[in-house]
C-alpha atoms as a PDB file:
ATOM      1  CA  UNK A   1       0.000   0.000   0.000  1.00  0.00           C
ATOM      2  CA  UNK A   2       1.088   3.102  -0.935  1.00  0.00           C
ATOM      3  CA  UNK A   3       1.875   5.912   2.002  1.00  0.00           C
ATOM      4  CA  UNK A   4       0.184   9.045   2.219  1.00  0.00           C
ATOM      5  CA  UNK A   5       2.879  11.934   3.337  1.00  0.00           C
ATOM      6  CA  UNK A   6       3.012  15.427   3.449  1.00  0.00           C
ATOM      7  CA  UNK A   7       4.787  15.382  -0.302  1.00  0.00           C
ATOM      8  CA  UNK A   8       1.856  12.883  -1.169  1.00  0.00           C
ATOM      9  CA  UNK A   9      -0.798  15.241   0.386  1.00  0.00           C
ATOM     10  CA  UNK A  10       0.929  18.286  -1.525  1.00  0.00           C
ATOM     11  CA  UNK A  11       1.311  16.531  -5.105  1.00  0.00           C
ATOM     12  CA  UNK A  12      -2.466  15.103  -4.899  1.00  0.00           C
ATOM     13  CA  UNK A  13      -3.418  18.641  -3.905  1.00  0.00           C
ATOM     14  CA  UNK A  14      -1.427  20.188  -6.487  1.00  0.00           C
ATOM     15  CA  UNK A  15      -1.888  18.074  -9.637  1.00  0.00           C
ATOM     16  CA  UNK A  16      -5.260  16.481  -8.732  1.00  0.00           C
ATOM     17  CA  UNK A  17      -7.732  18.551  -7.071  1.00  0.00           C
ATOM     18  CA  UNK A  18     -11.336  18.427  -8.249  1.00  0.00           C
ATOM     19  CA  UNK A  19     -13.340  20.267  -9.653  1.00  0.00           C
ATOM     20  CA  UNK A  20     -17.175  20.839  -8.951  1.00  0.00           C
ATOM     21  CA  UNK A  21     -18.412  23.231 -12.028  1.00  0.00           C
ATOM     22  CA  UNK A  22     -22.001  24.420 -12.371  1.00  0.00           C
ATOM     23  CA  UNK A  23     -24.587  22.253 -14.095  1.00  0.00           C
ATOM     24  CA  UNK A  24     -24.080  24.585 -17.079  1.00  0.00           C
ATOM     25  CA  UNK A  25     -20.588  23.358 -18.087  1.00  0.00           C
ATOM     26  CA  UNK A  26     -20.636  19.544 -19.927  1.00  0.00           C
ATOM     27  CA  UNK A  27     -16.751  19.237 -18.757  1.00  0.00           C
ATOM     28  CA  UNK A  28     -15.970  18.555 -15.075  1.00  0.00           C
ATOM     29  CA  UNK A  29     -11.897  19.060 -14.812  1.00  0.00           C
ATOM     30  CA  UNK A  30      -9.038  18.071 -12.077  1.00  0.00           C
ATOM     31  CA  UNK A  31      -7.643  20.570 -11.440  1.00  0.00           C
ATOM     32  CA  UNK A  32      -9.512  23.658 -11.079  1.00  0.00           C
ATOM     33  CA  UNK A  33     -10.033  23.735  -7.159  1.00  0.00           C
ATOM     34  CA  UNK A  34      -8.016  22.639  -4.465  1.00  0.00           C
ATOM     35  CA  UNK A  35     -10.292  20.956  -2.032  1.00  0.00           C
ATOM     36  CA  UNK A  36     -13.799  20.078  -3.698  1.00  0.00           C
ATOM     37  CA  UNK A  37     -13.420  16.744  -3.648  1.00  0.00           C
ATOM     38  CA  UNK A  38     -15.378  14.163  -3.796  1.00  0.00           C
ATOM     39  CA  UNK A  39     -16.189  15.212  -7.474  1.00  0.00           C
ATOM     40  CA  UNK A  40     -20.158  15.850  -8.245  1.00  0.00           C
ATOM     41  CA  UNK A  41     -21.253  15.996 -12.158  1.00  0.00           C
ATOM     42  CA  UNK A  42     -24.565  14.889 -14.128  1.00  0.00           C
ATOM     43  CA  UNK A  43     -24.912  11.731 -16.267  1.00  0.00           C
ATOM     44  CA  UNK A  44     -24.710  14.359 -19.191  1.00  0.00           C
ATOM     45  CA  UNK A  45     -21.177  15.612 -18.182  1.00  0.00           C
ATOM     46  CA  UNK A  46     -17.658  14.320 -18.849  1.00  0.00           C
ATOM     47  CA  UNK A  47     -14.624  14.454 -16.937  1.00  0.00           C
ATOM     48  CA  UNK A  48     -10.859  15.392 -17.427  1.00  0.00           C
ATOM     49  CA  UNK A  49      -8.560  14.679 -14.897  1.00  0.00           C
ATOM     50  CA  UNK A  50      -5.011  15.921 -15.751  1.00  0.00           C
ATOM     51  CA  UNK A  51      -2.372  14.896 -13.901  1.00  0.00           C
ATOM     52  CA  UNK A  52       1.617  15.707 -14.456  1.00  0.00           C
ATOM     53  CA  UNK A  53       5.218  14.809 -13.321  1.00  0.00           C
ATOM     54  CA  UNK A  54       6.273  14.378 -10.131  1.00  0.00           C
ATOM     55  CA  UNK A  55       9.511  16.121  -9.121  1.00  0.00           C
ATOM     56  CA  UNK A  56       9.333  14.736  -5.708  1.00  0.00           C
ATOM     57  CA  UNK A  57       9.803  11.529  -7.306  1.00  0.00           C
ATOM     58  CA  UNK A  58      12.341  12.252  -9.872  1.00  0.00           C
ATOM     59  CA  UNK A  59      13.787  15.000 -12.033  1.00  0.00           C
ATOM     60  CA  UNK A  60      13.743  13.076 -14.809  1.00  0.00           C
ATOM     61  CA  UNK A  61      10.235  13.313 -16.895  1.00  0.00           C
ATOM     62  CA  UNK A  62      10.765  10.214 -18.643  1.00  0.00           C
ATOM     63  CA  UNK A  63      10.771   7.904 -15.633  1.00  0.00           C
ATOM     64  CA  UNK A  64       7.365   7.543 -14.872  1.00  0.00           C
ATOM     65  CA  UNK A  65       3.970   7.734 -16.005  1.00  0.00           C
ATOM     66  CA  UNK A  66       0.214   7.989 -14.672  1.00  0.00           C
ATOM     67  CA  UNK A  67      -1.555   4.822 -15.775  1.00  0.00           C
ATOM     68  CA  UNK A  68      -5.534   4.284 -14.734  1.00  0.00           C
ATOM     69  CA  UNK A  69      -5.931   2.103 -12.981  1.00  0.00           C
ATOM     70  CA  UNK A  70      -9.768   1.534 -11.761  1.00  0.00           C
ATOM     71  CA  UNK A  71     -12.787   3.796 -13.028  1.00  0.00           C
ATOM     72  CA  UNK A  72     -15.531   2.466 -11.250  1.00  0.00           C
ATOM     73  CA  UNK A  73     -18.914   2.455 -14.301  1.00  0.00           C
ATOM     74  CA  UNK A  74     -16.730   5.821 -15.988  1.00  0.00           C
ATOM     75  CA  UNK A  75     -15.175   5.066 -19.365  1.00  0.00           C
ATOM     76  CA  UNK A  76     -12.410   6.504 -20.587  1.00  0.00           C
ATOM     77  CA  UNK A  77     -12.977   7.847 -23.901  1.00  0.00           C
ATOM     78  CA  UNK A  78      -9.493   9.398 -24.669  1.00  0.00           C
ATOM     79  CA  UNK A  79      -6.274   9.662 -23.325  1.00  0.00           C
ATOM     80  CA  UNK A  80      -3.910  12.789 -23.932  1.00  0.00           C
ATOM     81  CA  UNK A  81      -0.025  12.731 -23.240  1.00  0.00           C
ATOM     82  CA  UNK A  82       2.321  15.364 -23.331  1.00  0.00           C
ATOM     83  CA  UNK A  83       4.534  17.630 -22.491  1.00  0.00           C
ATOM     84  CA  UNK A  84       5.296  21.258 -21.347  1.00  0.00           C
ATOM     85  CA  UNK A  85       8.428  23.683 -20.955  1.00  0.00           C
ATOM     86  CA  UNK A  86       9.617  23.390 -17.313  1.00  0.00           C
ATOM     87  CA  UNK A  87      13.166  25.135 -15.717  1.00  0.00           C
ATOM     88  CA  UNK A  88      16.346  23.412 -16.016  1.00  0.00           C
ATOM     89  CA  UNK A  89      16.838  22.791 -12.469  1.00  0.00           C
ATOM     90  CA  UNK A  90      13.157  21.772 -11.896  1.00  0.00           C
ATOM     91  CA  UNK A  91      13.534  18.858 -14.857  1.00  0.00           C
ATOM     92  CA  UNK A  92      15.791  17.270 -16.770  1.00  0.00           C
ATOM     93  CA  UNK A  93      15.951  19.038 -20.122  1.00  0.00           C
ATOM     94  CA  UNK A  94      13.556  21.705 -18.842  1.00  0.00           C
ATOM     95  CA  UNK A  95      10.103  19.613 -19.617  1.00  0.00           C
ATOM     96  CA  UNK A  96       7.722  17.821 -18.016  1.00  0.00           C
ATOM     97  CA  UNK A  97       4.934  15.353 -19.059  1.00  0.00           C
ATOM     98  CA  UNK A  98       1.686  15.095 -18.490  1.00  0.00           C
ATOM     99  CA  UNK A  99      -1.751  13.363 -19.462  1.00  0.00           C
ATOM    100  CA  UNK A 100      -4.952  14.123 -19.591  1.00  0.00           C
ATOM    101  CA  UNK A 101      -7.571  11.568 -19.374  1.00  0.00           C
ATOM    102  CA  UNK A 102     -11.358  11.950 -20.319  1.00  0.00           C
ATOM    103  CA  UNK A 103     -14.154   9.884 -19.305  1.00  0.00           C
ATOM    104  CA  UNK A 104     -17.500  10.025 -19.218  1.00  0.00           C
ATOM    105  CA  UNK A 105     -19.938   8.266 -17.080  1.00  0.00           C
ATOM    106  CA  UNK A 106     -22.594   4.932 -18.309  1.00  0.00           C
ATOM    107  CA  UNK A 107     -24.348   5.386 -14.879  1.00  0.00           C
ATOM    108  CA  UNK A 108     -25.741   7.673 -12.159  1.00  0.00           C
ATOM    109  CA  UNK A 109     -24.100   6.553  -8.758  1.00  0.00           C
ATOM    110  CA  UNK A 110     -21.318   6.907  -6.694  1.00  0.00           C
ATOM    111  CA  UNK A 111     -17.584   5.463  -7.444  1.00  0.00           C
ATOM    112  CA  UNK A 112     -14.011   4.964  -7.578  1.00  0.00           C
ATOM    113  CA  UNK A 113     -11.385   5.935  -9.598  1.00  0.00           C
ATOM    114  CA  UNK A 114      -7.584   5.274  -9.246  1.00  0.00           C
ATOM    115  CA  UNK A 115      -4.383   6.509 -10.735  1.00  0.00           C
ATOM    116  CA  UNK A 116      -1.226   5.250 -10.281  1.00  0.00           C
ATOM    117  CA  UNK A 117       2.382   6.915 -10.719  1.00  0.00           C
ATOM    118  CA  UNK A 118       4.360   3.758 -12.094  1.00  0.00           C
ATOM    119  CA  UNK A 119       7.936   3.519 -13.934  1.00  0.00           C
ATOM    120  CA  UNK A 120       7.519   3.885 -17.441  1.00  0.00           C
ATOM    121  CA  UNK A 121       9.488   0.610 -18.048  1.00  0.00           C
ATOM    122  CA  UNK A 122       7.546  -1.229 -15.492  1.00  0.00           C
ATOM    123  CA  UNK A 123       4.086  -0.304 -15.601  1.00  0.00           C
ATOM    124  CA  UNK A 124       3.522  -3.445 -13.371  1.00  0.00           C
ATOM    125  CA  UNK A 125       5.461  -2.275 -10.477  1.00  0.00           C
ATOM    126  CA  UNK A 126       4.643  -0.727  -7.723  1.00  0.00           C
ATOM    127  CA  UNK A 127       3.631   2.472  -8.112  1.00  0.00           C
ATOM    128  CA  UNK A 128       5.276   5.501  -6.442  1.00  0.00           C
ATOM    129  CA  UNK A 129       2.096   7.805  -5.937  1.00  0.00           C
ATOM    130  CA  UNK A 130      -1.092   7.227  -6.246  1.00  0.00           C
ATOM    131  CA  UNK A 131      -4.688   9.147  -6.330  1.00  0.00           C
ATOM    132  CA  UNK A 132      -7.762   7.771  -5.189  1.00  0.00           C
ATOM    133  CA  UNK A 133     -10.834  10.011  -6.700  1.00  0.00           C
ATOM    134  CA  UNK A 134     -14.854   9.831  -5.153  1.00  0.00           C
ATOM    135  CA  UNK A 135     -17.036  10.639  -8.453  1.00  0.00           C
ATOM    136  CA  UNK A 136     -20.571  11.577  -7.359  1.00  0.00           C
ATOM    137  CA  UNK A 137     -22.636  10.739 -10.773  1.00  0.00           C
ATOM    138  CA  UNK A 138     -25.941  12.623 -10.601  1.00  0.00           C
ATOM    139  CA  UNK A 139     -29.280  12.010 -13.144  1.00  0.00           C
END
């Protein structure tokens, strides 16, 4: 099981806070709030959760990745990797990746979802980090 430290606390707080927006926006995204968790959105919404390196981990962008890995009755629908100019010292090569994921939900109800900060090279192992998400689906 993976521990939850202050560094944890700060990088789920950081790069996965979620968002509650009002009933008039179809997109519900992580992260636009720090502490509106767990996440509330209608049947008719979809949600992005974006989620980026780690530099408590590792300087180096390339070592890990976020891989999902439960999503309770969400689908993901796409997947979007990249990355983003970053300083020197913060990154090796001064860039960082990140991913956005997008799913949307095939039932009202409440659920799930986990993410999991794993090397790149062994997406089976352990992961390093991980973020646990409470999705709220409403009709």
């Amino acid at each position: 099981k993976v521990s939850r430290g202050p560094c944890s606390v700060f990088f789920a707080a950081l790069f996965a806070a979620a968002a509650l927006l009002g009933a008039c926006s179809d997109v519900v995204r992580l992260p636009d709030c720090i502490d509106c968790r767990p996440v509330e959105m209608g049947t008719d919404q979809k949600l992005e959760v974006e989620l980026g390196s780690d530099r408590s981990v590792t300087k180096d962008p390339d070592a890990y990745a976020w891989v999902v890995t439960e999503t309770g009755t969400m689908t993901l629908v796409s997947e979007d990797r990249g990355t983003r100019s970053e300083d020197a010292d913060e990154f090796v090569g001064g860039y960082s990746r990140y991913v956005i994921y997008t799913f949307e939900p095939t039932a009202a109800g409440t659920m799930q979802m986990r993410f999991d900060f794993v090397p790149r090279d062994e997406p089976e192992a352990q992961p390093v980090n991980s973020l646990d998400i409470t999705v709220i689906v409403r009709d």
